[in-house]
PDB file of N, CA and C in Angstrom:
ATOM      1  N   UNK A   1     126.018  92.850  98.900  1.00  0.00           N
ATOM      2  CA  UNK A   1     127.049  92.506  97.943  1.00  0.00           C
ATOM      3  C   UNK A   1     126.554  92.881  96.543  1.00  0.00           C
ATOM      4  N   UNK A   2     127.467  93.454  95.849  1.00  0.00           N
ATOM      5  CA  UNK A   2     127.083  94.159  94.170  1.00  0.00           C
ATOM      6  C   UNK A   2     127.125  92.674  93.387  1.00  0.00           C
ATOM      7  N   UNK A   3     126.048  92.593  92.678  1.00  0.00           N
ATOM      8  CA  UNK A   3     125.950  91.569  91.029  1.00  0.00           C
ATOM      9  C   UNK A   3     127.626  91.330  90.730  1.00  0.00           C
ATOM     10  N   UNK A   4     128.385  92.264  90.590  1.00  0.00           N
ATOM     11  CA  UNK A   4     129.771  91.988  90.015  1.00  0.00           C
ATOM     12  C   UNK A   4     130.738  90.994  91.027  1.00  0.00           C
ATOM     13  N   UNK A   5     130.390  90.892  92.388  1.00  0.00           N
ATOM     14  CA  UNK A   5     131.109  90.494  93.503  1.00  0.00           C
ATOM     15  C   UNK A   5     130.371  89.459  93.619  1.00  0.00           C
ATOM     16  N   UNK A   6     129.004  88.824  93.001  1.00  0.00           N
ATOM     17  CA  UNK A   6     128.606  87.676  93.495  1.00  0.00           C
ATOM     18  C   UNK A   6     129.478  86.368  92.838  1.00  0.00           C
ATOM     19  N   UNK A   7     129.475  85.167  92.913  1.00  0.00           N
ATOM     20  CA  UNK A   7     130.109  83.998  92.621  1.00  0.00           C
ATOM     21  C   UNK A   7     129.096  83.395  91.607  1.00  0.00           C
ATOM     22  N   UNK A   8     129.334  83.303  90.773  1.00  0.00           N
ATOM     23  CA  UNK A   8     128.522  82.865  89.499  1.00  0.00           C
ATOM     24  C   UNK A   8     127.883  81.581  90.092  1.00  0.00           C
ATOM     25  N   UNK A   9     126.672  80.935  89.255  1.00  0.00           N
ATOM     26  CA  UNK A   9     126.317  79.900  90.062  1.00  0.00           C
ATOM     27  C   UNK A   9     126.200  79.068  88.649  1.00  0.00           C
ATOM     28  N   UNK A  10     125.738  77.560  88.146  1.00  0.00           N
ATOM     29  CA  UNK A  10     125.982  76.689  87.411  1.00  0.00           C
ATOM     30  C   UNK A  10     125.198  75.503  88.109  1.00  0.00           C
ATOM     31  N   UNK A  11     123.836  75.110  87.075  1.00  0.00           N
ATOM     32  CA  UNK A  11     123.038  74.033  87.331  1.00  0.00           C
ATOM     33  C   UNK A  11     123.365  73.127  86.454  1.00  0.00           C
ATOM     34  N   UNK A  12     123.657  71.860  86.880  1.00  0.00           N
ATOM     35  CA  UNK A  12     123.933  70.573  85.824  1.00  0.00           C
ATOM     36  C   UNK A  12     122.373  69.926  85.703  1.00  0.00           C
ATOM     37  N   UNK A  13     121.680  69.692  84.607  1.00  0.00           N
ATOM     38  CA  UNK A  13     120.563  69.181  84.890  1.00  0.00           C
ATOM     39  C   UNK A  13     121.309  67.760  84.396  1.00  0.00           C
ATOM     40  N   UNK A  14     120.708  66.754  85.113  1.00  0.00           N
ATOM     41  CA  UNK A  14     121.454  65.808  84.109  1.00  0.00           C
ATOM     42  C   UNK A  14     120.340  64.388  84.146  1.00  0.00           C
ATOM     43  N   UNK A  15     120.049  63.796  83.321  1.00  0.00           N
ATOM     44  CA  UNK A  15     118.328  62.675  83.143  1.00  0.00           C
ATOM     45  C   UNK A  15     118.579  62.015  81.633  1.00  0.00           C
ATOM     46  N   UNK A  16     117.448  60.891  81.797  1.00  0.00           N
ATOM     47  CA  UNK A  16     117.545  60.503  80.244  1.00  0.00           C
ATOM     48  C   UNK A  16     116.356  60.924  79.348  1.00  0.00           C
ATOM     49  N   UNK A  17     116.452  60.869  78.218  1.00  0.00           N
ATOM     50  CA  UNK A  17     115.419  61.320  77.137  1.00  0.00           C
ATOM     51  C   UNK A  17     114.225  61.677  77.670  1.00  0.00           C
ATOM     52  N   UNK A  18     113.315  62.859  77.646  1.00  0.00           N
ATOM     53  CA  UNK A  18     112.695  63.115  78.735  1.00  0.00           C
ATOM     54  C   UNK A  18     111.579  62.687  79.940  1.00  0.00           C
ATOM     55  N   UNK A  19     112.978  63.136  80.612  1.00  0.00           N
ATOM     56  CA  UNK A  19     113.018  63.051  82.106  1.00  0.00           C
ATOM     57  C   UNK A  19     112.688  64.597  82.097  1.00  0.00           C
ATOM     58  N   UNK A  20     112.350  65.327  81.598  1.00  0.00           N
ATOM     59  CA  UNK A  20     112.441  67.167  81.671  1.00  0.00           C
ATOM     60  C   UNK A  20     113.150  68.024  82.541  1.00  0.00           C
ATOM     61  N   UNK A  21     114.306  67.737  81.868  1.00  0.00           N
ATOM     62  CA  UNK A  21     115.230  68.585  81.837  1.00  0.00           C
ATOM     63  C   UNK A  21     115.480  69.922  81.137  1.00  0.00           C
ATOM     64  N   UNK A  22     114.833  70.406  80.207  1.00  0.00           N
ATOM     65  CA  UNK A  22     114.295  71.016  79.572  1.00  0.00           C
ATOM     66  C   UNK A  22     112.883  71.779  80.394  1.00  0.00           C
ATOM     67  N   UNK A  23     112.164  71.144  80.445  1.00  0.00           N
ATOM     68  CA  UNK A  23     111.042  71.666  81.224  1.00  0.00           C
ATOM     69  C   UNK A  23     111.600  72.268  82.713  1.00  0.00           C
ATOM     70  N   UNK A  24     112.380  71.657  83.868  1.00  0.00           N
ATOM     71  CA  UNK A  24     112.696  72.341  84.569  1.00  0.00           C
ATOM     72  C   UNK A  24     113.587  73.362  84.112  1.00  0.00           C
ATOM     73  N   UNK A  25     114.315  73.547  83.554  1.00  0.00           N
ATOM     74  CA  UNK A  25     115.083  74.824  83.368  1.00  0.00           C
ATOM     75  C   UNK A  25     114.505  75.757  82.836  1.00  0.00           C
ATOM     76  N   UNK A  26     113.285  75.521  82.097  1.00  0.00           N
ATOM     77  CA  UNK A  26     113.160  76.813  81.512  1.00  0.00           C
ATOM     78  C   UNK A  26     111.489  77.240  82.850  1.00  0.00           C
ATOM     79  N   UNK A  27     111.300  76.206  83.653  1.00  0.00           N
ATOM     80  CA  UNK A  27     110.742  76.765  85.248  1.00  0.00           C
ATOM     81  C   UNK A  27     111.297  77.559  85.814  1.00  0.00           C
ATOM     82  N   UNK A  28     112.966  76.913  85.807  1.00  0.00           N
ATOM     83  CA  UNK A  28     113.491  77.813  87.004  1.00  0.00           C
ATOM     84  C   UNK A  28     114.063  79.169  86.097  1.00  0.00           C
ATOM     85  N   UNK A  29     114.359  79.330  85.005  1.00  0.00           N
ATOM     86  CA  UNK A  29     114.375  80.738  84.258  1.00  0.00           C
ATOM     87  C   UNK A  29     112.907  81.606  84.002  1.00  0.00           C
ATOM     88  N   UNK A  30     111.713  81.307  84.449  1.00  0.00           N
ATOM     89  CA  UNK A  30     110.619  81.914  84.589  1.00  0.00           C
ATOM     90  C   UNK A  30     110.582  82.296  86.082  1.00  0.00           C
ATOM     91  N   UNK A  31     110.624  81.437  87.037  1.00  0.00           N
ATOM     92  CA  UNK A  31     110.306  81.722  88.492  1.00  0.00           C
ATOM     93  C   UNK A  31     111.696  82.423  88.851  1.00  0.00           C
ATOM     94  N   UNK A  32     112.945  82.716  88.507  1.00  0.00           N
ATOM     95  CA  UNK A  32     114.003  82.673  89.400  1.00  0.00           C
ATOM     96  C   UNK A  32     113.825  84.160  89.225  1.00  0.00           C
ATOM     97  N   UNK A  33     114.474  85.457  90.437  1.00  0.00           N
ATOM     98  CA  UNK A  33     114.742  86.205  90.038  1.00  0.00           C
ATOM     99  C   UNK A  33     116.388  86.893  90.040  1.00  0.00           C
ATOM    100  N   UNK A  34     117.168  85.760  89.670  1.00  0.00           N
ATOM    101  CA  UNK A  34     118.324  85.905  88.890  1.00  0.00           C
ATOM    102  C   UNK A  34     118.342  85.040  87.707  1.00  0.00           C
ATOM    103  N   UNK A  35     118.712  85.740  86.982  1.00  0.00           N
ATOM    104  CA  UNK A  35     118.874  85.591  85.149  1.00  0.00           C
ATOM    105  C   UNK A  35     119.542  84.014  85.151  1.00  0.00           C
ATOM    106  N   UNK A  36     119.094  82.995  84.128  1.00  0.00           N
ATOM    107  CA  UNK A  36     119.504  82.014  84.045  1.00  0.00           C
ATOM    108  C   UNK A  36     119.724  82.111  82.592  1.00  0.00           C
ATOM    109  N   UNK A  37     120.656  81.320  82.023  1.00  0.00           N
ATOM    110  CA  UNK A  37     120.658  80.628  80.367  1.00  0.00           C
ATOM    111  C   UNK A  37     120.795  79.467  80.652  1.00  0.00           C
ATOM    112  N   UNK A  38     119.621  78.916  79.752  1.00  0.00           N
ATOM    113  CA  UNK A  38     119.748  77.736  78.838  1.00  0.00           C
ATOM    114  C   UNK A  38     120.573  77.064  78.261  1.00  0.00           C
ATOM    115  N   UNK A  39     121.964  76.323  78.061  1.00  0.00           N
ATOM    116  CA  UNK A  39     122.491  76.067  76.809  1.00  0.00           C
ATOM    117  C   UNK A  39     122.265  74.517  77.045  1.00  0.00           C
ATOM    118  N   UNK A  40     121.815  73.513  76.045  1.00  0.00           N
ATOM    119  CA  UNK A  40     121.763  72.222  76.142  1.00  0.00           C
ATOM    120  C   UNK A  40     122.899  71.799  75.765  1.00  0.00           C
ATOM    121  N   UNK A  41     123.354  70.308  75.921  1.00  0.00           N
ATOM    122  CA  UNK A  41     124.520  69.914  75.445  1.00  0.00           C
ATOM    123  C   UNK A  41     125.188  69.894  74.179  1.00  0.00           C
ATOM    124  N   UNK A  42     124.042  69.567  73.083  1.00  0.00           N
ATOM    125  CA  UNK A  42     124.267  70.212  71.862  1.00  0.00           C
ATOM    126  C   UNK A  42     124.650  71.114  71.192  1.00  0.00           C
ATOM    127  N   UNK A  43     124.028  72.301  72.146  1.00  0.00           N
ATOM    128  CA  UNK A  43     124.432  73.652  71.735  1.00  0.00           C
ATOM    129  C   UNK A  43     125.868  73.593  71.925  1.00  0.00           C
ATOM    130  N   UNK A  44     126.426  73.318  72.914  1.00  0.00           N
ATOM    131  CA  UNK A  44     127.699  73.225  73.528  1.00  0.00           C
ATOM    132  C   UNK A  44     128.641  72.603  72.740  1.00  0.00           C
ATOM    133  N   UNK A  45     127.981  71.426  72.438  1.00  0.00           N
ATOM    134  CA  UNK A  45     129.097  70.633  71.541  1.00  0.00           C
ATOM    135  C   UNK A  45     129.374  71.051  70.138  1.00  0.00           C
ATOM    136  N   UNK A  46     128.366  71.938  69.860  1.00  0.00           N
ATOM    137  CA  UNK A  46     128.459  72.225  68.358  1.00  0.00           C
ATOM    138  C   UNK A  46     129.454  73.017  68.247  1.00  0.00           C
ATOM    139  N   UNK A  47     129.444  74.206  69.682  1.00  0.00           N
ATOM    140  CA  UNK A  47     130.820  75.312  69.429  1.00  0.00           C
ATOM    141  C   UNK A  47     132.358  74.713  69.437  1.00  0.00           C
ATOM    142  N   UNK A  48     132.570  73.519  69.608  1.00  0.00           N
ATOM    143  CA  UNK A  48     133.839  73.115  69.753  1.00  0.00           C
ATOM    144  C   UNK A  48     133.954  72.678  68.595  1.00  0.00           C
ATOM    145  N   UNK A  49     135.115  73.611  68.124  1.00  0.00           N
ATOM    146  CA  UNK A  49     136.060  73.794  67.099  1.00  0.00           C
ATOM    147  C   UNK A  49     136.554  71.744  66.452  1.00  0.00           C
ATOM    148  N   UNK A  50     136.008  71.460  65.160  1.00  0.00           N
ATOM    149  CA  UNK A  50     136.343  69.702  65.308  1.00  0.00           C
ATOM    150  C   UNK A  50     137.594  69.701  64.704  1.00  0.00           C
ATOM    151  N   UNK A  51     138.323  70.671  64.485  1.00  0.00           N
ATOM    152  CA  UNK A  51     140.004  70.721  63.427  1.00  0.00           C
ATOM    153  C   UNK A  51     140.308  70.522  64.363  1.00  0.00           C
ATOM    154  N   UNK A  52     141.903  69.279  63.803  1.00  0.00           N
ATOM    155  CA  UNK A  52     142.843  68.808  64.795  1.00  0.00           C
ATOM    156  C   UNK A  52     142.384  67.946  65.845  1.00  0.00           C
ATOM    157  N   UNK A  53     141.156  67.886  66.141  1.00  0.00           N
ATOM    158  CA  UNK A  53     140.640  66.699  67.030  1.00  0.00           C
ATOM    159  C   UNK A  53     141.221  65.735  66.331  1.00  0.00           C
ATOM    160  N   UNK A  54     141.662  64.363  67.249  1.00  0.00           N
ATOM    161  CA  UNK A  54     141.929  62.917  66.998  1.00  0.00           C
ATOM    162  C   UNK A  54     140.944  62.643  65.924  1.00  0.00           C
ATOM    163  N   UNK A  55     140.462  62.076  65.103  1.00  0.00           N
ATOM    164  CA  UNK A  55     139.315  60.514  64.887  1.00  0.00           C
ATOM    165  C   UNK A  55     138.346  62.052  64.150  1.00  0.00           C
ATOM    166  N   UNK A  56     138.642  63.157  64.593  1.00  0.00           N
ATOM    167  CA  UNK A  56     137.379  63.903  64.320  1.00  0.00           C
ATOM    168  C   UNK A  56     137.218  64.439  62.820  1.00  0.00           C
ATOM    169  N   UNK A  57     136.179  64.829  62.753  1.00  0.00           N
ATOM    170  CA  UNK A  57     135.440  64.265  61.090  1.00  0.00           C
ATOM    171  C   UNK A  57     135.385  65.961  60.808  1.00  0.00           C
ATOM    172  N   UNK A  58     135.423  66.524  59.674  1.00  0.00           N
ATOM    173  CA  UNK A  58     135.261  68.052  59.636  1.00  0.00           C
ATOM    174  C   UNK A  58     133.423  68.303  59.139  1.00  0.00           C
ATOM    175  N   UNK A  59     132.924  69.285  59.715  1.00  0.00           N
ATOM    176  CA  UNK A  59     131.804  69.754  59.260  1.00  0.00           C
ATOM    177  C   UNK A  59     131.590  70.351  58.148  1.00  0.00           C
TER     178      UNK A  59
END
């Protein structure tokens, strides 16, 4: 099966303050040999647009 035909895959790490969550992911992006990214929740939350949110505060 070609890279383009495979089914994307998606790891939830999910723990409290470290529990290394962080540390395993960036294991399994050294050992894996399919390409992983990183994005933490932060990163994530920062890209969402806060205009027009309810309650939400502008940056």
């Amino acid at each position: 099966m070609r890279d383009a035909e495979r089914p994307g895959r998606v790891i939830f790490l999910n723990g409290t303050s470290s529990a290394g969550k962080t540390t395993l992911a960036r294991a399994i992006q050294d050992t894996s040999a399919t390409p992983f990214v990183h994005w933490g929740v932060d990163t994530l939350f920062a890209a969402v647009p806060r205009t027009g949110a309810a309650g939400a505060t502008a940056r």
